[in-house]
Protein backbone atom coordinates (compact mmCIF):
# COMPACT_ATOMS: atom_id res chain seq x y z
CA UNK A 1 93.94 116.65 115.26
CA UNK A 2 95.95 119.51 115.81
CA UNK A 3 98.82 117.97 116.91
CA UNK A 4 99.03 115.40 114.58
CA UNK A 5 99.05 118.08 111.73
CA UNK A 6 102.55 119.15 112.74
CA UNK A 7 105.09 118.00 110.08
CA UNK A 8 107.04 115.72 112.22
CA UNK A 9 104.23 113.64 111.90
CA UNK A 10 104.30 112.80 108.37
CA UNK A 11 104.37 109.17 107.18
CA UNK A 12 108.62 109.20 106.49
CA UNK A 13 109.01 109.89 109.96
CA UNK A 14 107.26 107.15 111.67
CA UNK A 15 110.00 105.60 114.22
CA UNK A 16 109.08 102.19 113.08
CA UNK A 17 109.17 102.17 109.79
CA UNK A 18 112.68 100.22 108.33
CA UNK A 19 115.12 101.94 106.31
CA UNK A 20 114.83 102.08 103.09
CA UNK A 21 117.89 99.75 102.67
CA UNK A 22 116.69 97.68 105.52
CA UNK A 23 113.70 97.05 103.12
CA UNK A 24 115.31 96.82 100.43
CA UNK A 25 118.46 94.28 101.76
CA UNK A 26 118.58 90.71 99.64
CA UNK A 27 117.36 92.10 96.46
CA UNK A 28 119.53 91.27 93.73
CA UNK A 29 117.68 93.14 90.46
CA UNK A 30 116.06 96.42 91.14
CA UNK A 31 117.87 97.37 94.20
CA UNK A 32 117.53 100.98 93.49
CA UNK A 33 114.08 100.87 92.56
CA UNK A 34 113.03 99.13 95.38
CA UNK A 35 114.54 101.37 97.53
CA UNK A 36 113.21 104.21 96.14
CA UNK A 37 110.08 103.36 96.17
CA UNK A 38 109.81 102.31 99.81
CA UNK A 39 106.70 104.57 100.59
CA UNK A 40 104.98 105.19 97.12
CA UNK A 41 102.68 102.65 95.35
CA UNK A 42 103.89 99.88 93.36
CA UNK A 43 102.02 97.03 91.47
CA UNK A 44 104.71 94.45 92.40
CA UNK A 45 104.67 92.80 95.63
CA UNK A 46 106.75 94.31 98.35
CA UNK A 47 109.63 91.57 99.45
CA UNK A 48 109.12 92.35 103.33
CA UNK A 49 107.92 93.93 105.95
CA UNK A 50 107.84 98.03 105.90
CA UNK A 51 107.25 98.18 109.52
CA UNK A 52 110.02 96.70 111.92
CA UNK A 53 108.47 93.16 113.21
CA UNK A 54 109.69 90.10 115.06
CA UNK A 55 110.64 88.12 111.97
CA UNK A 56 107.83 85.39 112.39
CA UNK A 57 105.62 88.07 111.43
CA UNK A 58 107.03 88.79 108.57
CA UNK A 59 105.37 86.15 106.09
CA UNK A 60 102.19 87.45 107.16
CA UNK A 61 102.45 90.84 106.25
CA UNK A 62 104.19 90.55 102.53
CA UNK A 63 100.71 88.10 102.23
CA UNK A 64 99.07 90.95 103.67
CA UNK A 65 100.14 93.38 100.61
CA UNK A 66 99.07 90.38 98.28
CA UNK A 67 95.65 91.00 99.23
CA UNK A 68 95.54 94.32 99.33
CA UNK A 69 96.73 94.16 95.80
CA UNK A 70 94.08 91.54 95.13
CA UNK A 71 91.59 93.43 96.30
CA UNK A 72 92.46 96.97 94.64
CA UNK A 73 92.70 95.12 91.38
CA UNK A 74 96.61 95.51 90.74
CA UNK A 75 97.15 92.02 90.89
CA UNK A 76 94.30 89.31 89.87
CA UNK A 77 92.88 87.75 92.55
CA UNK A 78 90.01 85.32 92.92
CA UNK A 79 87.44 86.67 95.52
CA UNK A 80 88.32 90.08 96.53
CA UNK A 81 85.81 91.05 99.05
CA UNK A 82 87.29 87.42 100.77
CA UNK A 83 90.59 88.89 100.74
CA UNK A 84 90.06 92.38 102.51
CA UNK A 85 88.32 90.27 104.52
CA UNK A 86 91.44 88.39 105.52
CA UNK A 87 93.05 91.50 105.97
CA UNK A 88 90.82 92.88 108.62
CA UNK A 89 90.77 89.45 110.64
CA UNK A 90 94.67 89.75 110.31
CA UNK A 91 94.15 93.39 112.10
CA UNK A 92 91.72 92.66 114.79
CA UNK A 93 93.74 88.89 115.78
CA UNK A 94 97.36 90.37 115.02
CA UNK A 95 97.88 93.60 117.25
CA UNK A 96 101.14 93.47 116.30
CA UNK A 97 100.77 93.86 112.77
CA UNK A 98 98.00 96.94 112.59
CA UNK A 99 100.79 99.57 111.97
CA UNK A 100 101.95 97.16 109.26
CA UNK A 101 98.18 97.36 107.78
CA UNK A 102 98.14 100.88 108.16
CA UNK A 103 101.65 101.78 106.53
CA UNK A 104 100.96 99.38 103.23
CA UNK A 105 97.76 100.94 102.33
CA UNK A 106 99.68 104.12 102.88
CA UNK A 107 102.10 102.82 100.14
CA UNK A 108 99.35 102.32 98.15
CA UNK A 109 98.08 104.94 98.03
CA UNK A 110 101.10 107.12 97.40
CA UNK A 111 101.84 108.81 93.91
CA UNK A 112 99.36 105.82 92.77
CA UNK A 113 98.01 106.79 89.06
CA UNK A 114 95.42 104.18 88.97
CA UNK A 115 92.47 106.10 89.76
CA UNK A 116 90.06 102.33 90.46
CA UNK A 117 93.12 101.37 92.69
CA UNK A 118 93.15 104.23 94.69
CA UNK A 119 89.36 104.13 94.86
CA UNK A 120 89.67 100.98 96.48
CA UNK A 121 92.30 101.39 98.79
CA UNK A 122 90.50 104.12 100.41
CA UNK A 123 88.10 101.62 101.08
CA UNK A 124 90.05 99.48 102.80
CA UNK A 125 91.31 102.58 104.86
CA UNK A 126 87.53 102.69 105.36
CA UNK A 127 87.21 99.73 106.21
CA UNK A 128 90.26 99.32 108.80
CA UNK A 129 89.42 102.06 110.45
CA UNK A 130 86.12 101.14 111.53
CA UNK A 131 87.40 97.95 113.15
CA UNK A 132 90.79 98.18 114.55
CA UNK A 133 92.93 101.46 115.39
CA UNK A 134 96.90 102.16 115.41
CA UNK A 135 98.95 101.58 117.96
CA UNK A 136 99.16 104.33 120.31
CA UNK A 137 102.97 105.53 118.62
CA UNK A 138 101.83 105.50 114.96
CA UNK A 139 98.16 107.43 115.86
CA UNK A 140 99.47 110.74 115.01
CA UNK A 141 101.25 109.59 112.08
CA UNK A 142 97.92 108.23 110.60
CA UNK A 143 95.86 111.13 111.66
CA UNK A 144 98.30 113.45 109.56
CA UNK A 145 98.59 111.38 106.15
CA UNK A 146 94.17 111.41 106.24
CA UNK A 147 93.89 114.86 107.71
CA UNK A 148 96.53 115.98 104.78
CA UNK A 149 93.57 114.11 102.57
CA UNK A 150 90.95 115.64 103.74
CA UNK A 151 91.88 119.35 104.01
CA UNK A 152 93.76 119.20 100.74
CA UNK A 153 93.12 116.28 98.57
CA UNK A 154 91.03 115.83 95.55
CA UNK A 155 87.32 114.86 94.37
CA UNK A 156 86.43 111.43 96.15
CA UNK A 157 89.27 111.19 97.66
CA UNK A 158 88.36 114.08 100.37
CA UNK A 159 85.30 112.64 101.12
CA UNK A 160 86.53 108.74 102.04
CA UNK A 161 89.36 110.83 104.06
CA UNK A 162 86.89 113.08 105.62
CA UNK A 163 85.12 109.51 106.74
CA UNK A 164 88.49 107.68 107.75
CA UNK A 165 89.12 110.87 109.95
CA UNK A 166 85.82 110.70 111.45
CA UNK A 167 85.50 106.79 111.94
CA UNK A 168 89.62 107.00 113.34
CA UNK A 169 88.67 109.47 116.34
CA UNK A 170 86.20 106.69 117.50
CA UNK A 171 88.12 104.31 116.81
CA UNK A 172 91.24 105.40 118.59
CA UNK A 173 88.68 106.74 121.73
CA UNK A 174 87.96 102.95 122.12
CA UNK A 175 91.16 102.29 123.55
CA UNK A 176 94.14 100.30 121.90
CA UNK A 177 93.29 97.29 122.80
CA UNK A 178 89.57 97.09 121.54
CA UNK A 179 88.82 95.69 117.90
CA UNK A 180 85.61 96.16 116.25
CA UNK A 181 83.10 93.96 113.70
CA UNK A 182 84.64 92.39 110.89
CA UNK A 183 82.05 92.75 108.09
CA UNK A 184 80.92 89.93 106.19
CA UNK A 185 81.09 89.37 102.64
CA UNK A 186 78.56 90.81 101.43
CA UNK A 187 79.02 93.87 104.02
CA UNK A 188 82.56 94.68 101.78
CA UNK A 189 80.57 93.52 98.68
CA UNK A 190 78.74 97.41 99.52
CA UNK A 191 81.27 99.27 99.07
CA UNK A 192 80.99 98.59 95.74
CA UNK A 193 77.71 99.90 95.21
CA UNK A 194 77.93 103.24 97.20
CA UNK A 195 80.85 105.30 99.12
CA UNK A 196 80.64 105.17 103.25
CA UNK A 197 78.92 109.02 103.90
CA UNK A 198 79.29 111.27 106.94
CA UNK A 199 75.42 112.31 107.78
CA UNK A 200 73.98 114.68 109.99
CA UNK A 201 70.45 113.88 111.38
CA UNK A 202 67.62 115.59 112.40
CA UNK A 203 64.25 115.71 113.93
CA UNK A 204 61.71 117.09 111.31
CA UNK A 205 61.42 120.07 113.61
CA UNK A 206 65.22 121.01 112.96
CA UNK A 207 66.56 119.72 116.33
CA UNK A 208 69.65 117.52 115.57
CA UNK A 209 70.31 114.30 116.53
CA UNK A 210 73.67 113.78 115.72
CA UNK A 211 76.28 115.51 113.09
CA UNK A 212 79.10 113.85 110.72
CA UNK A 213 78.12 110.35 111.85
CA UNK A 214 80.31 107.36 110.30
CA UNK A 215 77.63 105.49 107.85
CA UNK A 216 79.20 102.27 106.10
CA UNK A 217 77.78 101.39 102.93
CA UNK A 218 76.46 97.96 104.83
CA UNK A 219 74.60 100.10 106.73
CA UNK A 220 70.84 100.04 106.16
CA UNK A 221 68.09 102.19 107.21
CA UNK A 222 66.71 100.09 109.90
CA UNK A 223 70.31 100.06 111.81
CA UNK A 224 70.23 104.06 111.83
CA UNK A 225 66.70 104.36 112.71
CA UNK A 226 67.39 101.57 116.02
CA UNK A 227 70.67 104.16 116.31
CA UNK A 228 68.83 107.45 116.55
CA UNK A 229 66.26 106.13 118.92
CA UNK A 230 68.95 104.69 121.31
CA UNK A 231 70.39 108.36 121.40
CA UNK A 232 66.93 110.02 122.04
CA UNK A 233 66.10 107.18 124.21
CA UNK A 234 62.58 106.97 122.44
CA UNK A 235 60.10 104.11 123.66
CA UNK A 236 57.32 104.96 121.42
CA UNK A 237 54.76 102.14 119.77
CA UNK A 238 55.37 103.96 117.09
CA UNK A 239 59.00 103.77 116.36
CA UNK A 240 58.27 100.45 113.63
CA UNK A 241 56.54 103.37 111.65
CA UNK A 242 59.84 105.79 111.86
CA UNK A 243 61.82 106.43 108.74
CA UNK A 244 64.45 108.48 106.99
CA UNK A 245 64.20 111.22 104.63
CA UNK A 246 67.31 112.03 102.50
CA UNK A 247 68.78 115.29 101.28
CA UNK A 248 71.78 115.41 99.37
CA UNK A 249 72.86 118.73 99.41
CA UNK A 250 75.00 118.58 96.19
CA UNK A 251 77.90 120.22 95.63
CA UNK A 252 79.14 123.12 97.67
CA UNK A 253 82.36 123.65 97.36
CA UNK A 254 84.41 124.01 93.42
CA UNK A 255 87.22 121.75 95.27
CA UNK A 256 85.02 118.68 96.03
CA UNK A 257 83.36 116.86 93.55
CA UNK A 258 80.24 116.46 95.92
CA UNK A 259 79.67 117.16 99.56
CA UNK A 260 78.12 114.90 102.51
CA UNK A 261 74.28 113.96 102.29
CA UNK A 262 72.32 115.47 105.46
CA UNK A 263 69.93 112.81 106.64
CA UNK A 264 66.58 113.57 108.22
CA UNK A 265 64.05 111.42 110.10
């Protein structure tokens, strides 16, 4: 994390990202526009690739940006949850196009005034980052633009970054080529109802369990309680009877609009 808040590794600089008239080459009406807005949100669909991919790719990823579009609400789309959906299968089958993932939802969320669009991106950044990392050259890149979010971003918007961050580092300590769960529909359908949370947990005698742990909205009690046993390596009759206390310790800080619940079993 250090490193990768240097400034050489913000988004611009990303060796693989096409020029700006690269991506903008073929357009007729707009030119400019198009060009200019290379790396900052825009409702219309982008007319290729912003990453630098073997051309059969490239069909795939300006569908890609339809989705994500579909699912953030800029563009109407049937079946949104089936959409990000599509998106994550695209990053855990398509190695090749994960930096392309990662670079659009960068785009979108970018100077982007729509506060339910932004909402929604982030969870798709959520979402990505729980199941497939970068590639090894864009890591650091990625790690800057959500660290930059984290440390100096705004109300919700620190908290889902303060998540991706979190989720990222176990992501990327995986390995490159390892891919995680793709939720279900009704999985993404949660993250409608409640934003992912980083939770600390303890034993009702203070000793922790584990701190800032990734929780997914699809994530129900009985998945963290079979979690924090594994860790303590409990074999108790008892555990059936174990549950989970909550404590949300409200706001703390004037720049966040709330800060991360502490769990306790």
């Amino acid at each position: 994390k250090e490193e990768a808040r240097q400034q050489k590794y913000e988004f611009k600089n990303f060796g693989n990202l096409r020029s700006p008239d690269d991506f903008a080459r073929g357009i007729i009406w707009n030119k400019g526009n198009v060009k200019k807005g290379f790396l900052i949100f825009n409702e219309d669909q982008i007319p290729k690739s912003m990453t630098k991919l073997d051309p059969k790719l490239n069909n795939a990823a300006v569908l890609m940006n339809q989705n994500i579009l579909g699912y953030c609400g800029d563009k109407q789309m049937n079946y949104p949850a089936l959409l990000a959906q599509d998106l994550l299968k695209k990053g855990v089958t398509e190695k090749d196009l994960r930096d392309e993932i990662y670079s659009q939802l960068i785009k979108h969320l970018s100077s982007n005034s729509r506060a339910e669009s932004v909402a929604k991106g982030w969870q798709l950044m959520c979402m990505c980052v729980n199941v497939f990392p970068p590639t090894f050259d864009m890591e650091l890149y990625l790690m800057h633009y959500i660290l930059a979010k984290a440390e100096a971003g705004k109300g919700a918007v620190v908290e889902y970054a303060r998540y991706c961050v979190r989720a990222l580092e176990g992501t990327i300590s995986n390995g490159d080529n390892v891919a995680g769960y793709v939720p279900n529909e009704q999985e993404i359908l949660a993250y409608k109802e409640r934003p992912p949370i980083l939770a600390n947990i303890f034993l009702p005698d203070g000793n922790c369990v584990t701190e800032n742990l990734p929780i997914p909205p699809d994530v129900d009690v009985a998945k963290i309680l079979t979690l924090c046993t594994g860790i303590l390596d409990l074999t108790d009759t008892r555990i059936d009877a174990l549950g989970i206390f909550v404590y949300d310790m409200g706001p703390q800080d004037e720049k966040k609009d709330y800060d991360m619940t502490q769990v306790f079993k």
